[in-house]
N, C-alpha and C. Protein backbone atom coordinates (compact mmCIF):
# COMPACT_ATOMS: atom_id res chain seq x y z
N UNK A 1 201.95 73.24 183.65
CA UNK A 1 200.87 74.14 183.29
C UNK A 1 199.79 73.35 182.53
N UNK A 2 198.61 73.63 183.07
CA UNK A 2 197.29 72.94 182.29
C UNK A 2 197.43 73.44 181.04
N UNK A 3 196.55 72.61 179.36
CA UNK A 3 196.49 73.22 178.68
C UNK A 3 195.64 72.43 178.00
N UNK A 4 194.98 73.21 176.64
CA UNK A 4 193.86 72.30 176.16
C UNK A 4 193.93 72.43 174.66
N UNK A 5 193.73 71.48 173.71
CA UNK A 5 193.92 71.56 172.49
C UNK A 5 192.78 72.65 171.95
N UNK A 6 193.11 72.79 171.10
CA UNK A 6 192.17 74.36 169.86
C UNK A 6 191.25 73.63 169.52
N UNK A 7 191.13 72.47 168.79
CA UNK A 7 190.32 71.99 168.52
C UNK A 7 189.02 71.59 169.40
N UNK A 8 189.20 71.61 171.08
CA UNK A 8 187.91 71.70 171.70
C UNK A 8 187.65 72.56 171.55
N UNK A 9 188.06 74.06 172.10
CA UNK A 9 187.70 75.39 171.97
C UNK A 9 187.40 75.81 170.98
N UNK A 10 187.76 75.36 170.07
CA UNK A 10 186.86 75.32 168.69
C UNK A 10 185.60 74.91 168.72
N UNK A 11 185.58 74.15 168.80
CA UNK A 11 184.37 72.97 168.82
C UNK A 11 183.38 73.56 169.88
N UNK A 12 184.02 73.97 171.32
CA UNK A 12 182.71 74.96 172.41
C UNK A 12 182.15 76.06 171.60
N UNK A 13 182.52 76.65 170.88
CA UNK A 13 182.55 77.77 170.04
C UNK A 13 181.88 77.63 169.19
N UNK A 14 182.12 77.15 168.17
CA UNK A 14 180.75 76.29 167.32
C UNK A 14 179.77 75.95 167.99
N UNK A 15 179.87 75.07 168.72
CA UNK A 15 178.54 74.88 169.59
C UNK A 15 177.89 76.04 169.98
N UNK A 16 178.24 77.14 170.79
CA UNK A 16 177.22 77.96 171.19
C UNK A 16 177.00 78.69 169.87
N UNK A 17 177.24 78.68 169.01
CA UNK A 17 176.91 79.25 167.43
C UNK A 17 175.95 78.74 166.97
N UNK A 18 175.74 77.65 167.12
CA UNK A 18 174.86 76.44 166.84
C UNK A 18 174.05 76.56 167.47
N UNK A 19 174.06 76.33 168.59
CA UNK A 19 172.56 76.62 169.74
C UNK A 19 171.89 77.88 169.42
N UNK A 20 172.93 78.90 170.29
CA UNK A 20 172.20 79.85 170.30
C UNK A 20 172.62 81.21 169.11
N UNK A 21 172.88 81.00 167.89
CA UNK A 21 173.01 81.32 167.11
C UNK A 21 174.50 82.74 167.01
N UNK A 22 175.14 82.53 165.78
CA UNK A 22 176.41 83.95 166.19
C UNK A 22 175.68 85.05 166.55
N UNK A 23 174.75 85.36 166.30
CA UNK A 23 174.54 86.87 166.46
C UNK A 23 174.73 87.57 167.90
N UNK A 24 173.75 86.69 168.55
CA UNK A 24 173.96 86.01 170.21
C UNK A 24 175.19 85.86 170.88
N UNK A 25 176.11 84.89 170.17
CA UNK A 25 177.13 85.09 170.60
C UNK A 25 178.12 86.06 170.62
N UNK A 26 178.40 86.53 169.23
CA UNK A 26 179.49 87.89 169.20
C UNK A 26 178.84 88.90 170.38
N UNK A 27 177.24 89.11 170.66
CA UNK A 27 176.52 89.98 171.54
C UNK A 27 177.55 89.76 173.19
N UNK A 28 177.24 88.12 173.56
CA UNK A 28 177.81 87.79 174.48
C UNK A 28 179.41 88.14 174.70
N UNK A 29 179.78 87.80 173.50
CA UNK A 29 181.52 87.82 174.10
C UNK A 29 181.66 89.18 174.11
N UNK A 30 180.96 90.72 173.63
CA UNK A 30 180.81 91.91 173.83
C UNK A 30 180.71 92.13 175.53
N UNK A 31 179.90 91.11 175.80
CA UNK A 31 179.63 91.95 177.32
C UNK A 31 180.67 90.76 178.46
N UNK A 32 181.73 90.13 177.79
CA UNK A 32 182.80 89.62 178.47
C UNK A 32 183.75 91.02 179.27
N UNK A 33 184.83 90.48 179.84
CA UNK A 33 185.88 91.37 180.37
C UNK A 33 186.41 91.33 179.28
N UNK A 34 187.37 92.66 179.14
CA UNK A 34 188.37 92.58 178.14
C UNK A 34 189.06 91.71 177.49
N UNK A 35 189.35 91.26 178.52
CA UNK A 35 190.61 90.08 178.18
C UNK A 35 189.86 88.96 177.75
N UNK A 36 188.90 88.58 178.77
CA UNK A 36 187.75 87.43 177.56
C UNK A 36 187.50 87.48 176.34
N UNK A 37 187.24 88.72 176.19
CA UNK A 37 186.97 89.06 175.24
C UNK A 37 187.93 88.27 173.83
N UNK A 38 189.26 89.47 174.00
CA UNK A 38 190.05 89.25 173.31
C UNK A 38 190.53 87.35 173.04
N UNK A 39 190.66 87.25 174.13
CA UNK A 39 191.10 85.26 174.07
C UNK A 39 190.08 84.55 172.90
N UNK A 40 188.66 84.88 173.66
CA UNK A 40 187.20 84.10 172.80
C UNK A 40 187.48 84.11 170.93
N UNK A 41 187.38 85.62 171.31
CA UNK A 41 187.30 86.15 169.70
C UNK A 41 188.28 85.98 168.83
N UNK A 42 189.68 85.46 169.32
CA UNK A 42 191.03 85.39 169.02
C UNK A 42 190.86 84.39 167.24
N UNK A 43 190.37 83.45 168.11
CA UNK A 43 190.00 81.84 167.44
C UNK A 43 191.16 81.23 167.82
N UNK A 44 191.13 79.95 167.00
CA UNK A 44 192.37 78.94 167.90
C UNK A 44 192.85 78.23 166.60
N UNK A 45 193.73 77.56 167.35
CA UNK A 45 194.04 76.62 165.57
C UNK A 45 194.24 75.27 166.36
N UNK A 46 193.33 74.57 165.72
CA UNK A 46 192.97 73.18 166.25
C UNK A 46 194.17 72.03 166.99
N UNK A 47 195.65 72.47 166.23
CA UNK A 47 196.20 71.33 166.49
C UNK A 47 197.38 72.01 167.48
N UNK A 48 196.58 73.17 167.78
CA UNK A 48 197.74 73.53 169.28
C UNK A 48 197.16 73.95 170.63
N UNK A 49 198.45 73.92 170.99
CA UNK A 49 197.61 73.89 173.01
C UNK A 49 197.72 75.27 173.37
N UNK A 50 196.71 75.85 173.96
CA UNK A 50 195.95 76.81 174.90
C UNK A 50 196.06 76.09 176.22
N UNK A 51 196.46 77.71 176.78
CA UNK A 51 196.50 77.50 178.29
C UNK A 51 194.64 77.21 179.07
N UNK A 52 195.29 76.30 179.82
CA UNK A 52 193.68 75.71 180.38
C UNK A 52 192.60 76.82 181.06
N UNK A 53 193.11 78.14 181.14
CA UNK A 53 192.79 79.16 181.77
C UNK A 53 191.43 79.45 180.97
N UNK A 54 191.70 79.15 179.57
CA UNK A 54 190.66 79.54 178.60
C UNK A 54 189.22 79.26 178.93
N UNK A 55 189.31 78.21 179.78
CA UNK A 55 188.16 77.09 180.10
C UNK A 55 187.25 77.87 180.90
N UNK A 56 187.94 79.01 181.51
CA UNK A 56 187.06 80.30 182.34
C UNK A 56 186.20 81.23 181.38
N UNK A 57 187.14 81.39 180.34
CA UNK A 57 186.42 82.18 179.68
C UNK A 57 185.11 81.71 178.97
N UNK A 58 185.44 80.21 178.19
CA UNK A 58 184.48 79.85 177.58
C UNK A 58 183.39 79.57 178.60
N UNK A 59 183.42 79.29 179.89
CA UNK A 59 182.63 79.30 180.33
C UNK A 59 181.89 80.38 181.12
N UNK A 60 181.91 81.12 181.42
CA UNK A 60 181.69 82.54 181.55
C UNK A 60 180.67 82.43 180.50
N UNK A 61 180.79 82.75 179.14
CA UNK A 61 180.65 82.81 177.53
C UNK A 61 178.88 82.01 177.79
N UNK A 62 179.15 81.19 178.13
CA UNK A 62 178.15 80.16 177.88
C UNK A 62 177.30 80.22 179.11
N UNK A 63 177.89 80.81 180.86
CA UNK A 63 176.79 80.91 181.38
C UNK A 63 175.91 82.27 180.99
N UNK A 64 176.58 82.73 180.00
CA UNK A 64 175.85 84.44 179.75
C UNK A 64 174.56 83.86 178.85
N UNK A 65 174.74 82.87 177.95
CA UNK A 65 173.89 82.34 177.30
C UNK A 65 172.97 81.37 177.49
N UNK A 66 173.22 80.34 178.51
CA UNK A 66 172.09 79.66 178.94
C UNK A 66 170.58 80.05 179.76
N UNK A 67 170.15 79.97 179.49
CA UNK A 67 169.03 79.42 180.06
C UNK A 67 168.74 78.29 180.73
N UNK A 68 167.32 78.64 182.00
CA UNK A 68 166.90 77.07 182.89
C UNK A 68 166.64 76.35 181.65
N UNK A 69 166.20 76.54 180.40
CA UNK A 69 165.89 75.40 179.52
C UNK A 69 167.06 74.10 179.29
N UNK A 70 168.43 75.06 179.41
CA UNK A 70 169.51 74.33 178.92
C UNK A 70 170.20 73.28 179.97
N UNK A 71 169.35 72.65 180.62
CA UNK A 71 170.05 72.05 181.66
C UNK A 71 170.72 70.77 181.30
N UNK A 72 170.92 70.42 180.24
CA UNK A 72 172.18 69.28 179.60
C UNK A 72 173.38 69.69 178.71
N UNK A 73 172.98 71.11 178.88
CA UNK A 73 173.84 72.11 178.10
C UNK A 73 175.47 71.18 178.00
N UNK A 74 176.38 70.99 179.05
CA UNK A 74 177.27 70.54 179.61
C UNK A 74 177.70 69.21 178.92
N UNK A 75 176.83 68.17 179.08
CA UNK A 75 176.74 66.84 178.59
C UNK A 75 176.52 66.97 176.87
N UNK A 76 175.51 68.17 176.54
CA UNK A 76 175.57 68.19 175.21
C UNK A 76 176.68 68.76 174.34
N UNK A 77 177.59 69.66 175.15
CA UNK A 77 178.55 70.04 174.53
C UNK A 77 179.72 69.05 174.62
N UNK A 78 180.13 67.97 175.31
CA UNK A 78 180.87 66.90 175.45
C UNK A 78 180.53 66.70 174.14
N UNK A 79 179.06 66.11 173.68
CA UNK A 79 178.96 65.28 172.57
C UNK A 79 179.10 66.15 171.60
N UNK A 80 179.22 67.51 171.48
CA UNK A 80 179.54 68.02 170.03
C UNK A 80 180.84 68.04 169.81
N UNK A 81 181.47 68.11 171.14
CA UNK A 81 183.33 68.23 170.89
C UNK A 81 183.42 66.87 170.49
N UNK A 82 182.74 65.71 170.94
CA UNK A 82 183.63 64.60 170.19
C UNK A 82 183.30 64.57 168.93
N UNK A 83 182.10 64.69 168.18
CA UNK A 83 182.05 64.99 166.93
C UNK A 83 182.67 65.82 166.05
N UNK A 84 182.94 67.13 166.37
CA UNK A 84 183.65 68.01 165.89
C UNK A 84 185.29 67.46 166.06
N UNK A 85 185.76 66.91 167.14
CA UNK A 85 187.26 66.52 167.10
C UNK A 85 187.22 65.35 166.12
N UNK A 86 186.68 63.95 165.79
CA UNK A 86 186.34 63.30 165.45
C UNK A 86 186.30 63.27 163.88
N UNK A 87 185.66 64.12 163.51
CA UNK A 87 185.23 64.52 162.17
C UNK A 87 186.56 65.15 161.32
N UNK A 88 187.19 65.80 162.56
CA UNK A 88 188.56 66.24 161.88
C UNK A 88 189.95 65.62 161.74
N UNK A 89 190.68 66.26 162.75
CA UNK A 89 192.12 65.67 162.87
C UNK A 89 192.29 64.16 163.20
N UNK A 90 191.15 63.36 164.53
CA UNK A 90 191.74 62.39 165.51
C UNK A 90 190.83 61.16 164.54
N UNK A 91 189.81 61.73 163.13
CA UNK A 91 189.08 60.67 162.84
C UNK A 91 189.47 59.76 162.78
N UNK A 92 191.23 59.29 162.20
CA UNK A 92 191.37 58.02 162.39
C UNK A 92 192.10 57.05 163.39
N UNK A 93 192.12 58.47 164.97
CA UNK A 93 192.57 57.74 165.54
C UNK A 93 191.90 56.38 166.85
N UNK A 94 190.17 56.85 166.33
CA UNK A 94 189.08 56.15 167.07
C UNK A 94 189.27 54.64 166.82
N UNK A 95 189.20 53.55 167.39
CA UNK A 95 188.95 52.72 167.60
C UNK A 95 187.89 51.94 167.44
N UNK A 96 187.59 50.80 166.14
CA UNK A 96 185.82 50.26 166.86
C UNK A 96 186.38 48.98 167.23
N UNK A 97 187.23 48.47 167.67
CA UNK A 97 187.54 47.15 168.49
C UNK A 97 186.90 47.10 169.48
N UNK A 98 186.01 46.23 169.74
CA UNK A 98 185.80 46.17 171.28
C UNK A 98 186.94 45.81 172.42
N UNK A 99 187.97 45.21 171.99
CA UNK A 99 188.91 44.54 172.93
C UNK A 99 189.98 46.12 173.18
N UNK A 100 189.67 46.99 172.15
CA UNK A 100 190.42 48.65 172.41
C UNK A 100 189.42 49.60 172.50
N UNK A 101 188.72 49.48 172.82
CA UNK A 101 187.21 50.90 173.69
C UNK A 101 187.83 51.31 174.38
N UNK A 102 187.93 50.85 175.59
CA UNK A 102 188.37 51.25 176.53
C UNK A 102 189.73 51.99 176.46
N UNK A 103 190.60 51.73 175.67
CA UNK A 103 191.89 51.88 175.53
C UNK A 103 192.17 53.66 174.36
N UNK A 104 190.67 53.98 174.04
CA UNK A 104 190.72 54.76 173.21
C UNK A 104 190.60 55.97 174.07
N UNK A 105 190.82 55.76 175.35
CA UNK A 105 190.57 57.31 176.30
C UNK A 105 192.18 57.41 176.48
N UNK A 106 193.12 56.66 175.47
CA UNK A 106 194.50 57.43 176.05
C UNK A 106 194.16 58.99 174.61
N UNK A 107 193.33 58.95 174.16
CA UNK A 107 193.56 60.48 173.49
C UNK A 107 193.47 61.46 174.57
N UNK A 108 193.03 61.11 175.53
CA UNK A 108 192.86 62.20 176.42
C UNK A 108 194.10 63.04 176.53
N UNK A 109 195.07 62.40 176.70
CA UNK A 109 196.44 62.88 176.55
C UNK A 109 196.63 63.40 174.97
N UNK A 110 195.98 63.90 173.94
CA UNK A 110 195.83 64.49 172.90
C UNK A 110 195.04 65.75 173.10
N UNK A 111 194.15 65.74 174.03
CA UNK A 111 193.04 66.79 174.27
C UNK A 111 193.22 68.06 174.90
N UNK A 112 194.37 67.16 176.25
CA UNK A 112 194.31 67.78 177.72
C UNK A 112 195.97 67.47 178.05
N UNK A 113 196.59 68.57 178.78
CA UNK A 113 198.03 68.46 179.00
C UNK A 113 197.95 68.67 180.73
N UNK A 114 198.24 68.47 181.83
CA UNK A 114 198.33 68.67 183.25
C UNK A 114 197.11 69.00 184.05
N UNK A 115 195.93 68.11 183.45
CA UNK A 115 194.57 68.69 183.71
C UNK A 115 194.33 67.21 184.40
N UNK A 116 194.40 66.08 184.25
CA UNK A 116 193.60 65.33 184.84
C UNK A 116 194.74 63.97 183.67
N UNK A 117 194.62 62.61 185.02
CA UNK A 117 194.92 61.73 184.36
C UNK A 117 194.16 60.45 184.11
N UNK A 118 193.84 59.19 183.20
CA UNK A 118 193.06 59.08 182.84
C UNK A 118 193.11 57.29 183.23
N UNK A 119 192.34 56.25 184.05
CA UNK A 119 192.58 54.77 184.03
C UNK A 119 191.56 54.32 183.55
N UNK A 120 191.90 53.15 182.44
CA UNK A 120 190.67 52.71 182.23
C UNK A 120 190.20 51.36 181.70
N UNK A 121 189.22 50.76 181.66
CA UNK A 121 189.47 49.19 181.67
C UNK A 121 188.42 48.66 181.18
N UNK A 122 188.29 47.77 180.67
CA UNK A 122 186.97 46.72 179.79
C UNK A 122 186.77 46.38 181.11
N UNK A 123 185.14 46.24 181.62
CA UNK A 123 184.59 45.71 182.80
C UNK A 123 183.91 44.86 182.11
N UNK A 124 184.17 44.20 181.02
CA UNK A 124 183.01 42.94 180.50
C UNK A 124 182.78 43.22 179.14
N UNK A 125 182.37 42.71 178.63
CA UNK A 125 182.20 42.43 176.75
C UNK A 125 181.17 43.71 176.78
N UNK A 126 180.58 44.30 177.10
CA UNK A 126 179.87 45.83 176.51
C UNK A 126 180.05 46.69 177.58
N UNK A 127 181.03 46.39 178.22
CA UNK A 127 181.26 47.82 179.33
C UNK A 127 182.34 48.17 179.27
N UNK A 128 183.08 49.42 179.57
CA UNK A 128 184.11 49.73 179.83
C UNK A 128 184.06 50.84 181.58
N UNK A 129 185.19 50.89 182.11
CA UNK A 129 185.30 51.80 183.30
C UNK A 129 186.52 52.67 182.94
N UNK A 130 186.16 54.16 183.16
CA UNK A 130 187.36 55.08 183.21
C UNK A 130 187.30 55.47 184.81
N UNK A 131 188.23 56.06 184.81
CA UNK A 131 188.74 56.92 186.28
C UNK A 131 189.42 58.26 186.08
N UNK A 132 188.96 58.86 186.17
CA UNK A 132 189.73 60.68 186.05
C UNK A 132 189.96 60.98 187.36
N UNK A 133 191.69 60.94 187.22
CA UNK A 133 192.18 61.62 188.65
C UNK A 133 192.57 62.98 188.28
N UNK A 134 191.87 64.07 188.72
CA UNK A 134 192.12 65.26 188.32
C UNK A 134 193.78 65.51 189.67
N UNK A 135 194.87 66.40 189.00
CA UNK A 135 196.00 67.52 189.65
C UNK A 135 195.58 68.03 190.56
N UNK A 136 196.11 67.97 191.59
CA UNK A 136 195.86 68.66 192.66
C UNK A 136 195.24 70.12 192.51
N UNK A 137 196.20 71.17 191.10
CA UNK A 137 195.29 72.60 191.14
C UNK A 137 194.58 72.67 190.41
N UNK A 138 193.54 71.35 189.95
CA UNK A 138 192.63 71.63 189.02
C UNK A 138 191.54 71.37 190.02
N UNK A 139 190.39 72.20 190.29
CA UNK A 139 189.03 71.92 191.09
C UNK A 139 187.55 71.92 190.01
N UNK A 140 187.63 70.74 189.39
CA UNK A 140 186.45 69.99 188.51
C UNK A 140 185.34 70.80 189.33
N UNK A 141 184.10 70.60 188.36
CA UNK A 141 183.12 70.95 188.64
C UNK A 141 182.07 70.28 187.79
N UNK A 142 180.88 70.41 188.03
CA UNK A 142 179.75 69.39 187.49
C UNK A 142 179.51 69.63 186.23
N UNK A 143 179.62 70.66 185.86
CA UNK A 143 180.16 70.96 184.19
C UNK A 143 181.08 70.20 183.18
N UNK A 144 182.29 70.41 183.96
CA UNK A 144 183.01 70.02 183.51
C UNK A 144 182.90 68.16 183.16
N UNK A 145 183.01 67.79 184.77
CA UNK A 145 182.10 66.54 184.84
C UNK A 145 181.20 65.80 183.29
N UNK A 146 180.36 67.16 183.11
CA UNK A 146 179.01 66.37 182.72
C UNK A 146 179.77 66.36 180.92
N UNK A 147 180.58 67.39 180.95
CA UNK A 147 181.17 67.47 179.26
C UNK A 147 181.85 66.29 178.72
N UNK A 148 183.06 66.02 179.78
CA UNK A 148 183.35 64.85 179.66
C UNK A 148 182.66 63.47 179.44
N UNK A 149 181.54 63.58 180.30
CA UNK A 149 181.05 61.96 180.34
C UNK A 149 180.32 62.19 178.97
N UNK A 150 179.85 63.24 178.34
CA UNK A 150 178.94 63.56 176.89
C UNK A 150 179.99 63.28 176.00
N UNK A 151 181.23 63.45 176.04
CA UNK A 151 182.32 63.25 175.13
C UNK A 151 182.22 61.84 175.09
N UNK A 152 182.69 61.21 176.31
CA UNK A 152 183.14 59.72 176.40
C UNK A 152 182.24 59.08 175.83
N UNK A 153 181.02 59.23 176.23
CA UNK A 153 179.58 58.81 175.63
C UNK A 153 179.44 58.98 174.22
N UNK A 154 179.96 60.23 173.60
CA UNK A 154 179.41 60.05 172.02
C UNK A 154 180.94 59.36 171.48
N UNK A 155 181.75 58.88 172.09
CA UNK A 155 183.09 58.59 171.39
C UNK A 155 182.63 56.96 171.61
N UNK A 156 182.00 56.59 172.43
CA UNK A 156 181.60 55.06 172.21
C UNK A 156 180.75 54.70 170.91
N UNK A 157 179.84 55.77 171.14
CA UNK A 157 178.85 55.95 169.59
C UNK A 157 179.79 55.81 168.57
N UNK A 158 180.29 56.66 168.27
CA UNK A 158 181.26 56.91 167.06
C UNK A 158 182.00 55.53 166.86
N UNK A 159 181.91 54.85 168.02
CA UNK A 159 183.37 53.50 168.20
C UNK A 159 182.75 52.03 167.20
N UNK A 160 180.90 52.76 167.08
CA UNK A 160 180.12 51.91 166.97
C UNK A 160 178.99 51.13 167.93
N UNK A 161 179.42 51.70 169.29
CA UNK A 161 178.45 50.90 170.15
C UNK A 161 177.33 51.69 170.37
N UNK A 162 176.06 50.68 170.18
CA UNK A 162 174.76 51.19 169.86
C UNK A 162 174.46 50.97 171.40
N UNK A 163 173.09 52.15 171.53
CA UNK A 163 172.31 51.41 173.03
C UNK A 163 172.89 52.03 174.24
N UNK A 164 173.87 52.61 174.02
CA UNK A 164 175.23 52.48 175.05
C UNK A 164 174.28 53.59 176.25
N UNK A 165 174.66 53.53 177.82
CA UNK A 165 174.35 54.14 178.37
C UNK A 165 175.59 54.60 179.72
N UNK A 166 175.57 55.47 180.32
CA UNK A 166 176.41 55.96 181.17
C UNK A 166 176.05 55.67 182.51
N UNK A 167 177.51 55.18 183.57
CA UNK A 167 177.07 55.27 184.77
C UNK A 167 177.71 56.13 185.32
N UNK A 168 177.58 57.64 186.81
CA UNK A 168 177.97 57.79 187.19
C UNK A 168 177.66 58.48 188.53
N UNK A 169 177.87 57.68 189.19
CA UNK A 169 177.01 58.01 190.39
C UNK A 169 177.82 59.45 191.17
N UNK A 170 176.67 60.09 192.02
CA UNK A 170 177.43 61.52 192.77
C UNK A 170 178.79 61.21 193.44
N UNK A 171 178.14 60.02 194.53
CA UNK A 171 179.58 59.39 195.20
C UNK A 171 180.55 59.23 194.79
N UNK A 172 180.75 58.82 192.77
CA UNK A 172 182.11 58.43 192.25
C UNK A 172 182.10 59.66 191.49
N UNK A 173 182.23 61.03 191.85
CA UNK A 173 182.63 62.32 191.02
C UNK A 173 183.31 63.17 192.21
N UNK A 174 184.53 63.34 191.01
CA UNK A 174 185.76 63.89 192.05
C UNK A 174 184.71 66.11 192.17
N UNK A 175 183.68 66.08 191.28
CA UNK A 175 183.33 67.90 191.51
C UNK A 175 182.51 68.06 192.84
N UNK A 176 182.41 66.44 193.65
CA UNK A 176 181.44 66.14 195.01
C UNK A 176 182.95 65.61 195.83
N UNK A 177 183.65 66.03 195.40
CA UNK A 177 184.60 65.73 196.72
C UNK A 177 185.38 64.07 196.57
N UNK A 178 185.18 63.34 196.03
CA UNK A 178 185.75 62.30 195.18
C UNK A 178 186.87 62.21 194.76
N UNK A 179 187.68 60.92 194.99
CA UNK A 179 188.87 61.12 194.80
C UNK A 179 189.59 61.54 193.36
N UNK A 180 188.12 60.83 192.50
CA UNK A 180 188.55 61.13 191.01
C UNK A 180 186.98 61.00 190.88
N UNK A 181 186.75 60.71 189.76
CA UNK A 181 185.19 60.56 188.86
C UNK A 181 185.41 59.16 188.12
N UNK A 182 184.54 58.35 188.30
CA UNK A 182 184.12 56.76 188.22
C UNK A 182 182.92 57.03 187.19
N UNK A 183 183.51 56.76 185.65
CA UNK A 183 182.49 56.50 184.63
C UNK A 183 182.17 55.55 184.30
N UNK A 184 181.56 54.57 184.09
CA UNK A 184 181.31 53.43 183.21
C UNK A 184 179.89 53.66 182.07
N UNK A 185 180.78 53.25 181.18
CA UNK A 185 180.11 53.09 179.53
C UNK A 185 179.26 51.54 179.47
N UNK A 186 178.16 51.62 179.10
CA UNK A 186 177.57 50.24 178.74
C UNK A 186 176.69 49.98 177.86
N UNK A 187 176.93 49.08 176.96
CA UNK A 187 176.24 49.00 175.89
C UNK A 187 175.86 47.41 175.40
């Protein structure tokens, strides 16, 4: 069974609080289904796992709230979950070695339980390459996609690497039919 730590869903949660302010939001999770409802509003406790199902709801949640303005919405919420995870429980489990960057995406397996597995490798003194092979019953999407690479991206920041920029082309993303999703970090 997929499942996802509290502490992201925390952290999505805050975020749309942040953006688009609570008032907005409690409005939104009002005009959820019931059961959304109830899950959203529940709250979570950071250092336990939720079924991955949740990931519907919060998103639901958040397309009620975007706007065409918000079109990095996705990528920007990657980078608040790594801050918000970061800041809390995993702060000291980040890495600024360069020779362990790369090696700091085994938290993924802290984050995420039967959702996707994770390869990844120093491609050169300021690059690193991951590979996300998503489970057969998980079907990624460009969202999801874009959260991740905003995570991975601000967790290099955090690692210390300045400058840093992302590669990921359509061809290497498993939400285009891809066998997995081909990131590379460079800085």
């Amino acid at each position: 069974m997929a499942q996802v730590k509290g502490v992201l869903l925390n952290a999505w949660v805050q975020f749309l609080k942040s953006r688009f302010g609570e008032d907005q939001v409690v409005r939104a999770i009002q005009n959820l289904a019931p059961a959304q409802q109830h899950q959203v509003s529940s709250g979570f406790l950071d250092s336990s796992w939720y079924p991955f199902e949740l990931h519907a709801s919060l998103s639901a949640l958040t397309r009620s709230l975007a706007t065409q303005a918000d079109r990095n919405l996705s990528f920007e919420l990657g980078r608040f979950m790594a801050d918000y995870a970061f800041d809390r429980v995993y702060k000291n489990l980040l890495s600024r070695e360069s020779n362990r960057l790369a090696r700091n995406t085994w938290l993924e397996d802290s984050f995420f339980q039967g959702v996707r597995k994770v390869k990844s490798e120093m491609t050169g003194e300021s690059s690193y390459m991951m590979r996300y092979y998503y489970e057969p019953s998980m079907k990624p999407t460009t969202g999801m996609c874009a959260s991740t690479i905003g995570f991975c991206f601000r967790q290099a920041e955090l690692a210390g690497r300045e400058n840093s920029k992302v590669i990921h082309p359509k061809e290497k993303c498993a939400a285009y039919d891809h066998d997995c999703c081909e990131v590379v970090i460079e800085w």
